[in-house]
Protein backbone atom coordinates (compact mmCIF):
# COMPACT_ATOMS: atom_id res chain seq x y z
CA UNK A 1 46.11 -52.26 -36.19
CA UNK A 2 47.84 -54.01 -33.61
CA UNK A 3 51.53 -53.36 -32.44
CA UNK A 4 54.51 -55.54 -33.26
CA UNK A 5 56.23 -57.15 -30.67
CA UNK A 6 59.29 -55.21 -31.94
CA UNK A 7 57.44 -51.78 -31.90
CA UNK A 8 56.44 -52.53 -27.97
CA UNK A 9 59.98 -53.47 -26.92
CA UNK A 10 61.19 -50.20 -28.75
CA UNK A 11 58.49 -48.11 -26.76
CA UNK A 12 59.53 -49.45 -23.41
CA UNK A 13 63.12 -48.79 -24.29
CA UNK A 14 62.31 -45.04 -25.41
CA UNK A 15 60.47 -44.96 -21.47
CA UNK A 16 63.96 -46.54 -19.85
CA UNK A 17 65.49 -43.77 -21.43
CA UNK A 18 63.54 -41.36 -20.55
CA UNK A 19 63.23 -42.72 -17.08
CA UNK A 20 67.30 -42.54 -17.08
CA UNK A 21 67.22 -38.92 -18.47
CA UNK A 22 65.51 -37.58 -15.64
CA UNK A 23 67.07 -39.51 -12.69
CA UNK A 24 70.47 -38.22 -14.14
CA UNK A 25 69.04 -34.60 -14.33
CA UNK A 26 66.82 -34.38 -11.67
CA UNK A 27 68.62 -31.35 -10.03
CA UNK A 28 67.23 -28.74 -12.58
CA UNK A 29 63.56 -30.31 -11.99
CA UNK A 30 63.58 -30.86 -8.31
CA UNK A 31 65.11 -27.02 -8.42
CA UNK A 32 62.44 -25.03 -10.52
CA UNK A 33 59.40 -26.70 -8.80
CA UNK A 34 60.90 -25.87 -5.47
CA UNK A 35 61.59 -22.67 -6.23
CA UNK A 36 58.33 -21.94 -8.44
CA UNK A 37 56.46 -23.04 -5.00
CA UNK A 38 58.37 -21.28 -2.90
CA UNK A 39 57.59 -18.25 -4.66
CA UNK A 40 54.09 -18.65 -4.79
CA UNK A 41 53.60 -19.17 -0.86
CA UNK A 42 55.94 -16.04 -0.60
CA UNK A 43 53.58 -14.00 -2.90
CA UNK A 44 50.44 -15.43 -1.18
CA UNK A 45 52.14 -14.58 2.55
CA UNK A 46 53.06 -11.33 1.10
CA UNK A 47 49.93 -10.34 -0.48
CA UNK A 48 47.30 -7.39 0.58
CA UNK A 49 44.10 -8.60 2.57
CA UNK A 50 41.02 -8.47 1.17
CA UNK A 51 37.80 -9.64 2.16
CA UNK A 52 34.39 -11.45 0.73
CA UNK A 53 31.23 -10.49 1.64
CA UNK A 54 28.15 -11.85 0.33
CA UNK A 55 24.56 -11.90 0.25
CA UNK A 56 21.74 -13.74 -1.15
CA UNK A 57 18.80 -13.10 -3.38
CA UNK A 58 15.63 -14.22 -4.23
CA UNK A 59 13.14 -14.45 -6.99
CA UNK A 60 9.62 -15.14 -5.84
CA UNK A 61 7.76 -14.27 -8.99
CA UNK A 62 8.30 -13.71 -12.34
CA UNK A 63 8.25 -10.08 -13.62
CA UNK A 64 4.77 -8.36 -13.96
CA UNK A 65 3.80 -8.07 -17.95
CA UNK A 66 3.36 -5.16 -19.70
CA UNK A 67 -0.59 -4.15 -19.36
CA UNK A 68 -2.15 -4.47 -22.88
CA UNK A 69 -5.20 -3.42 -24.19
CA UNK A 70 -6.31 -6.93 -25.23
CA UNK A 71 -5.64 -10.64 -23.16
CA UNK A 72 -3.16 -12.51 -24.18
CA UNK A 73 -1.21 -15.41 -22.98
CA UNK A 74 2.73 -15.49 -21.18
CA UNK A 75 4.63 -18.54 -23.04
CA UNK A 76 6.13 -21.04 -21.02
CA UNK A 77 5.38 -22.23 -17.26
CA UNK A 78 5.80 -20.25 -14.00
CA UNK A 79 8.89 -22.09 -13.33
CA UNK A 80 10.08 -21.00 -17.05
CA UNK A 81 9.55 -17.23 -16.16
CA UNK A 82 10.75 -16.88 -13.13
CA UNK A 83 13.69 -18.86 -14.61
CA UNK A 84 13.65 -15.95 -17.26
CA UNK A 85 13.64 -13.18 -14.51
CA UNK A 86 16.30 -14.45 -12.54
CA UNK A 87 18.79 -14.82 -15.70
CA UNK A 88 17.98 -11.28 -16.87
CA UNK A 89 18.38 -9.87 -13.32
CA UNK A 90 21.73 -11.45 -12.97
CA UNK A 91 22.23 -9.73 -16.46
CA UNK A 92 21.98 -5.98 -14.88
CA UNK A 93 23.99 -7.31 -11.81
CA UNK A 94 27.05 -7.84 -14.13
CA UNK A 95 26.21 -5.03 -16.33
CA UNK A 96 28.71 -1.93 -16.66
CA UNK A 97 25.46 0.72 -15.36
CA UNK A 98 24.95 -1.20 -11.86
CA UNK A 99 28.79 -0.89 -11.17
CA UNK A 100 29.30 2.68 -12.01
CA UNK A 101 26.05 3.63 -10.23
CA UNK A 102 27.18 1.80 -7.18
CA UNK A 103 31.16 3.03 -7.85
CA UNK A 104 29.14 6.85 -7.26
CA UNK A 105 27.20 6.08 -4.24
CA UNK A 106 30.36 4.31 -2.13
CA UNK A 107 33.15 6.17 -1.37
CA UNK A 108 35.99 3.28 -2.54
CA UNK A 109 39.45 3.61 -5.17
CA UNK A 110 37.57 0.93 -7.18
CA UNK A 111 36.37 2.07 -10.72
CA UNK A 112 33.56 0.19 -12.43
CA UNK A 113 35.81 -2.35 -14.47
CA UNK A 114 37.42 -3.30 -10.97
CA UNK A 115 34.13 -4.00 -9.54
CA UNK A 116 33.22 -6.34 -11.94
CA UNK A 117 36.26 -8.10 -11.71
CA UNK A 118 35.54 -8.37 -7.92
CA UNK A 119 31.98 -9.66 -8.24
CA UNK A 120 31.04 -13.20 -8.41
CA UNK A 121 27.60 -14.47 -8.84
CA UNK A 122 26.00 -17.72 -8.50
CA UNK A 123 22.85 -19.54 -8.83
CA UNK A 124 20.92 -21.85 -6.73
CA UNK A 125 17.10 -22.56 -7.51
CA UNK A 126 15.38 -19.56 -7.03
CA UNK A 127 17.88 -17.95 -5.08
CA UNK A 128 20.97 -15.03 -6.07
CA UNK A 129 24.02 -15.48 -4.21
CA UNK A 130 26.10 -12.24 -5.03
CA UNK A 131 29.53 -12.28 -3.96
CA UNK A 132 32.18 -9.09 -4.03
CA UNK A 133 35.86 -8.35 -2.61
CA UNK A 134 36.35 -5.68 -1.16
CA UNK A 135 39.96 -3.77 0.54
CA UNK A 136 38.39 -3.90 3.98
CA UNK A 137 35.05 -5.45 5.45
CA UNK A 138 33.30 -2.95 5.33
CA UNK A 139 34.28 -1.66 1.88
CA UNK A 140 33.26 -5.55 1.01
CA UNK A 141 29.65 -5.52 2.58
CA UNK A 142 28.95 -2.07 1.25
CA UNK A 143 29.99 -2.54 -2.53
CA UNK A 144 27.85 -5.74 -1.99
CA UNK A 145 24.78 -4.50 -0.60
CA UNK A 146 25.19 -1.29 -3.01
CA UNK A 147 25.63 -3.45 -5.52
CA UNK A 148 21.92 -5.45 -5.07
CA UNK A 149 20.18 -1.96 -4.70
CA UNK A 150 21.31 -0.27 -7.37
CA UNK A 151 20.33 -3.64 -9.59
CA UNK A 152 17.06 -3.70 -8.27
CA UNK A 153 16.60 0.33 -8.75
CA UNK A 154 17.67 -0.49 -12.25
CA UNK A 155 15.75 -3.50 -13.31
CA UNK A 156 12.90 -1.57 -11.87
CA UNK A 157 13.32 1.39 -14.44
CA UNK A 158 13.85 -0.63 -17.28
CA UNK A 159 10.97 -2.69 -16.55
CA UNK A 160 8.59 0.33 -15.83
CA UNK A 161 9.37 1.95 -19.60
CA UNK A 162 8.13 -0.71 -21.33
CA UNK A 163 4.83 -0.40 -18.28
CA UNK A 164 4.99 3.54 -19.06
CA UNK A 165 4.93 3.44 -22.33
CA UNK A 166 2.49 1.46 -22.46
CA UNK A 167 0.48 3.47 -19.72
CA UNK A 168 0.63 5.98 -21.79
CA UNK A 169 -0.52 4.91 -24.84
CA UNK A 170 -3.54 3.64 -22.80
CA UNK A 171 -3.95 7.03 -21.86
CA UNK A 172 -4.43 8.74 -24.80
CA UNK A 173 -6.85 5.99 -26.36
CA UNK A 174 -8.72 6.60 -22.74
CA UNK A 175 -8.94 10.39 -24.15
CA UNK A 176 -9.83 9.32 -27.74
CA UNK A 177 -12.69 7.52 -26.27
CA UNK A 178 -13.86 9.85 -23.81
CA UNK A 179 -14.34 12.16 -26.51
CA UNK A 180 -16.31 9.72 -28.41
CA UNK A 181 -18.48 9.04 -25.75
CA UNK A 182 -19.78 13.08 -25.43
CA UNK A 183 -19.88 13.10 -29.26
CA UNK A 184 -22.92 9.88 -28.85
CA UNK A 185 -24.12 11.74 -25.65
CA UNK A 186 -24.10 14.95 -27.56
CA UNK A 187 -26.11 13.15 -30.73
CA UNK A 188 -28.64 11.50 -28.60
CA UNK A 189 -29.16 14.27 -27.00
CA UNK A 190 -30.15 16.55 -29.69
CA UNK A 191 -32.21 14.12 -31.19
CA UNK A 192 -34.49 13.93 -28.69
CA UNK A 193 -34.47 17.63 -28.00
CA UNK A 194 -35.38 18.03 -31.80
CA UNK A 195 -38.02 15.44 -31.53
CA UNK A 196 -39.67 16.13 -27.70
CA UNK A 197 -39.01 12.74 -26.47
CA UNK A 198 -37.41 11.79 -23.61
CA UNK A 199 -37.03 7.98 -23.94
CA UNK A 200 -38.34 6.39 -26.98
CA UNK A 201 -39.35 3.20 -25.73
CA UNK A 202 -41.37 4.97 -22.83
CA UNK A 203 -43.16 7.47 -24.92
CA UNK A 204 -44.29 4.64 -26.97
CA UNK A 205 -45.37 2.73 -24.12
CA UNK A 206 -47.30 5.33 -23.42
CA UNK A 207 -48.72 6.37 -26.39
CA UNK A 208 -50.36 2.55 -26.47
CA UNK A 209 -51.74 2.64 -23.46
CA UNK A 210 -53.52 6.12 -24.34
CA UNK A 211 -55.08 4.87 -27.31
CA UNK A 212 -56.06 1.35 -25.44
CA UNK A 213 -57.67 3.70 -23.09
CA UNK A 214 -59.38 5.95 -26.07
CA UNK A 215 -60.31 3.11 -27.46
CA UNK A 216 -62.22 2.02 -24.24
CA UNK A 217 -63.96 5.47 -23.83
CA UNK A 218 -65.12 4.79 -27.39
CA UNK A 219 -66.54 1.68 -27.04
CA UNK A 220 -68.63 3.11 -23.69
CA UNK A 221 -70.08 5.60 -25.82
CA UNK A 222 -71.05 3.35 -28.51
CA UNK A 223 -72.47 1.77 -25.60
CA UNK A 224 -74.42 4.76 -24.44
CA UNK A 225 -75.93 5.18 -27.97
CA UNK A 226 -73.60 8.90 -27.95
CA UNK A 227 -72.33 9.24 -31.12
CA UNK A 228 -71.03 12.84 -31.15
CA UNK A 229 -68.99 11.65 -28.24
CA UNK A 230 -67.74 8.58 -29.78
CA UNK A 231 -66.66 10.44 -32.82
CA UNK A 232 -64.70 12.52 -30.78
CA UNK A 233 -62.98 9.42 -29.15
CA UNK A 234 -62.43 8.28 -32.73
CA UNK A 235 -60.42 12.20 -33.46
CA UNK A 236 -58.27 11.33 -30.48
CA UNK A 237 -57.43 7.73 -31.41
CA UNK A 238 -56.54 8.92 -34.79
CA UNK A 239 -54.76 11.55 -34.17
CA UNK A 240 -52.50 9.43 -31.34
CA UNK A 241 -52.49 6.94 -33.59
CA UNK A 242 -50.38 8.82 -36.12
CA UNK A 243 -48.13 10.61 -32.86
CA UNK A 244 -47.40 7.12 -32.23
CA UNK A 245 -46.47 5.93 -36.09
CA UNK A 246 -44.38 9.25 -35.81
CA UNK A 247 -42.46 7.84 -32.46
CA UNK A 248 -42.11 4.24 -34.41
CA UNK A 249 -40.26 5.65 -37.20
CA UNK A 250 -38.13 6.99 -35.07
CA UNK A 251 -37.02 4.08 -33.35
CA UNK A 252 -34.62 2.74 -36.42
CA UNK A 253 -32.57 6.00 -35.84
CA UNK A 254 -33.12 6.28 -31.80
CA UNK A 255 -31.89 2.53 -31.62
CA UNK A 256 -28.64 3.16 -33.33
CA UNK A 257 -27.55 6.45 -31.56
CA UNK A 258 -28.59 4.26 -27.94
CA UNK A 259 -26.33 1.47 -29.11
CA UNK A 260 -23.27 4.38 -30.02
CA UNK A 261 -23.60 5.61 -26.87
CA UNK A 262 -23.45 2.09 -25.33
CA UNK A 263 -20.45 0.64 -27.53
CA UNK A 264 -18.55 4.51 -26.55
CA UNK A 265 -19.58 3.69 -23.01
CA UNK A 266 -17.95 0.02 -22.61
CA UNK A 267 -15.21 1.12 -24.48
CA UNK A 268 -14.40 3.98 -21.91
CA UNK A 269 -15.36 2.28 -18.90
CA UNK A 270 -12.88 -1.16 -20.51
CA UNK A 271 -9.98 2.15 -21.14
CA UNK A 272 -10.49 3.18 -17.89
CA UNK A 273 -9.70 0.04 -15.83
CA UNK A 274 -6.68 -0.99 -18.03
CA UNK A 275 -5.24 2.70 -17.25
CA UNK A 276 -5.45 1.35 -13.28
CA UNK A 277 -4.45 -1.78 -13.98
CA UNK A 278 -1.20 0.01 -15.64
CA UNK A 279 -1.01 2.33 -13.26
CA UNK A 280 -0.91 -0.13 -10.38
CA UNK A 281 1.60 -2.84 -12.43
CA UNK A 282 4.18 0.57 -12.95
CA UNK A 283 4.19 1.24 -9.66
CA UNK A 284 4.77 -2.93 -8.68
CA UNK A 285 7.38 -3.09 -10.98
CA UNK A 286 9.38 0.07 -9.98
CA UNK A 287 9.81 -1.57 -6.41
CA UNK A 288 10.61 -4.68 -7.86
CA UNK A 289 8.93 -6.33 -4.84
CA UNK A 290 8.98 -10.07 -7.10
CA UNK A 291 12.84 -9.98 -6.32
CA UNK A 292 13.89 -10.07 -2.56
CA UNK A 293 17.31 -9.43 -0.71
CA UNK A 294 16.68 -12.16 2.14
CA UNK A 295 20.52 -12.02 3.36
CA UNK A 296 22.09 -8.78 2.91
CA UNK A 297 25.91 -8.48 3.40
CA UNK A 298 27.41 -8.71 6.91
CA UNK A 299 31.17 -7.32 6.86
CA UNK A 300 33.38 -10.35 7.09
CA UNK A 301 34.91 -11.39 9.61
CA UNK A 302 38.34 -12.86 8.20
CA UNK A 303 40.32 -12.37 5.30
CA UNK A 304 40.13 -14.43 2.22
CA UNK A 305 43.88 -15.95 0.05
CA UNK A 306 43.75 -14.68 -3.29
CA UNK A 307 45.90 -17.93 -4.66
CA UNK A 308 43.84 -20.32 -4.31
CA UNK A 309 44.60 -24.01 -4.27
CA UNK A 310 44.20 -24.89 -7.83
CA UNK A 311 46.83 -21.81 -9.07
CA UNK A 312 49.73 -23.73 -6.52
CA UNK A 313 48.79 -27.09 -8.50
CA UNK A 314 48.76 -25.30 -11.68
CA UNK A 315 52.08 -24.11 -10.85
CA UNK A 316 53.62 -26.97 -9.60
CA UNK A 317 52.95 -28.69 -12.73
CA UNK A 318 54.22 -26.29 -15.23
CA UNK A 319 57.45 -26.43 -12.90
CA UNK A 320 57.68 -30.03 -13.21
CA UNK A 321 57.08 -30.00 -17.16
CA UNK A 322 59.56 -27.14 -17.62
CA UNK A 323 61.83 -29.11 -14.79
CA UNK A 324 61.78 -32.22 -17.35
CA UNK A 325 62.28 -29.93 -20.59
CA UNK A 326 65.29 -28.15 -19.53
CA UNK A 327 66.59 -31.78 -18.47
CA UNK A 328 66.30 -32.92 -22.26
CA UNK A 329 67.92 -30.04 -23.57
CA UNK A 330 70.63 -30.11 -21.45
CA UNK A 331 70.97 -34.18 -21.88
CA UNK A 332 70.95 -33.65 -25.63
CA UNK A 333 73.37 -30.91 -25.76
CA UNK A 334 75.71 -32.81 -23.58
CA UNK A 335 75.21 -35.83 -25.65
CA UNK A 336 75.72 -33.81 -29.05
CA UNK A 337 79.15 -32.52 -27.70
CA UNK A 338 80.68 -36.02 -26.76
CA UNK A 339 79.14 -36.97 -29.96
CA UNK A 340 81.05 -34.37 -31.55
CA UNK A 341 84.33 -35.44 -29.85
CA UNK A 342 83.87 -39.01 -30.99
CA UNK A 343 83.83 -38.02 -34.47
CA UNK A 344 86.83 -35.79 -34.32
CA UNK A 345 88.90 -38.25 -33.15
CA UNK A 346 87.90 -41.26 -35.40
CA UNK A 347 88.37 -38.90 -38.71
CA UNK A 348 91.11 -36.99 -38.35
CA UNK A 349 90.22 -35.75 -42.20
CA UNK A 350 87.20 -34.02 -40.91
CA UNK A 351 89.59 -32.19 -37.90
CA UNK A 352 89.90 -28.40 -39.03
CA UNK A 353 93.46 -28.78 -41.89
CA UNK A 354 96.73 -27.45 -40.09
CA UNK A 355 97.74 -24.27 -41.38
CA UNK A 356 100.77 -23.70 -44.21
CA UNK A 357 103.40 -21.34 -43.56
């Protein structure tokens, strides 16, 4: 809805007077900013030294998995995880553990709360930039560069109980299967001492090529006309014949204690290189060599202001808007009172009634 010509020309009145107000009081408004500013570069003259150090981190990799006992598959992109490493490692910089770890190994007044009111962290790409005050510059560079160690020392050992656990569990499967494996050993083993074989597949072998042989002999002495000495070849055949239907029935059972032993075999020898893999990842991930200091903390040079530029704006202008309320109050109460005096005088009958003796 548009605005009457009426309702602008009472708006830009209500401004005039406004405007008037505050040239007539501007002493009270002009006086409270001054003096609010005034203060404030007093306070900031006047206040102790301290000093910023800073250094700078960075995340070349994302975090080594936990070792599993199957494959499996990391969600998201490289970019995505090392995205995910740096946020949780700036997580356990800010954390109450770092500070009072790093509160024990510096000698400073500071107690943990302090510290992480001191410390400022920001992010650029792959890179940490940790920032901490300190009472002197060395105090500054030391609860800095204490800081980023005992963070790293940290996000190692939380990283490597998940790995250890994990080691461990690989471990005892590693044990479960070892003990598997003599169990097949221990089967096949026995069932060949039971049935005088040594391997299956060669005793077989060579029980055909005996009776090929026999068989050969026999036919040699049919040859000869020598009968008594082919029916001895035919004994042999016969009777090697039936060793060797004796070492085929066995291969059913012989097959499936060979394939035990096998499947207990890959499964150890698969155990065994996931415990070094794990072993190896632990170890990676309690140096926590995927996160780099590449600037550690120089002491500063020069002191830093603690009131910065935005607090002496911020200050200025709640001066001025206190400066202009205090100028309406004390217009309105000034205006109420002549007010007041008006009135009296133009009815008399509402004056205080004179008193009778």
């Amino acid at each position: 809805m548009q605005m009457t010509i009426t309702e602008v020309k009472m708006g830009i009145r209500e401004l005039i007077i406004y405007a008037q107000v505050i040239r007539r009081r501007w002493k009270p408004v002009a006086g409270l900013f001054l003096g609010t500013m005034v203060t404030l570069i007093i306070i900031s003259l006047f206040a102790p030294r301290v000093y910023l150090a800073s250094a700078r981190l960075q995340v070349i990799a994302p975090s080594p998995g936990t070792i599993t006992l199957y494959g499996g598959f990391r969600s998201g992109g490289f970019r995505d995880e090392i995205a995910y490493t740096q946020s949780t490692f700036i997580g356990i910089l800010k954390g109450r553990v770092v500070a009072r770890r790093t509160i024990e190994a510096i000698d400073t007044r500071l107690n943990s709360e302090e510290l992480q009111e001191r410390t400022e962290i920001t992010v650029d790409s792959d890179f940490i930039k940790l920032m901490v005050i300190g009472d002197t510059p060395d105090e500054a560079a030391q609860l800095t560069n204490g800081l980023a160690a005992e963070a790293l020392a940290y996000y190692g050992e939380l990283l490597a109980r998940s790995s250890g656990a994990s080691r461990e569990f690989i471990s005892r499967q590693l044990e479960l299967a070892r003990q598997d494996l003599d169990r097949a050993q221990a089967a096949l083993m026995q069932f060949k001492i039971e049935n005088k074989i040594g391997s299956l597949d060669d005793d077989i072998s060579q029980q055909t090529s005996l009776i090929r042989s026999l068989r050969r002999s026999h036919d040699d002495a049919m040859a000869n006309n020598n009968i008594t000495k082919a029916n001895a070849y035919n004994a042999l055949i016969a009777q090697r014949e039936r060793e060797l239907q004796a070492l085929l029935n066995l291969s059913a059972q012989y097959q499936a204690l060979q394939m035990a032993v096998a499947q207990a075999s890959n499964t150890y020898d698969y155990l065994l290189s996931k415990e070094a893999e794990a072993k190896i990842t632990e170890n990676q991930i309690r140096n926590v060599n995927f996160i780099q200091v590449v600037e550690p903390a120089d002491p500063p040079r020069r002191p830093i202001s603690t009131f910065s530029k935005s607090i002496l704006a911020l200050g200025g202008v709640l001066s001025l808007v206190l400066g202009v309320a205090v100028a309406f109050i004390w217009e309105y109460i000034e205006t109420s009172g002549v007010w007041q005096e008006e009135t009296n005088s133009d009815f008399p009958a509402l004056q205080q009634p004179a008193k009778i003796n």
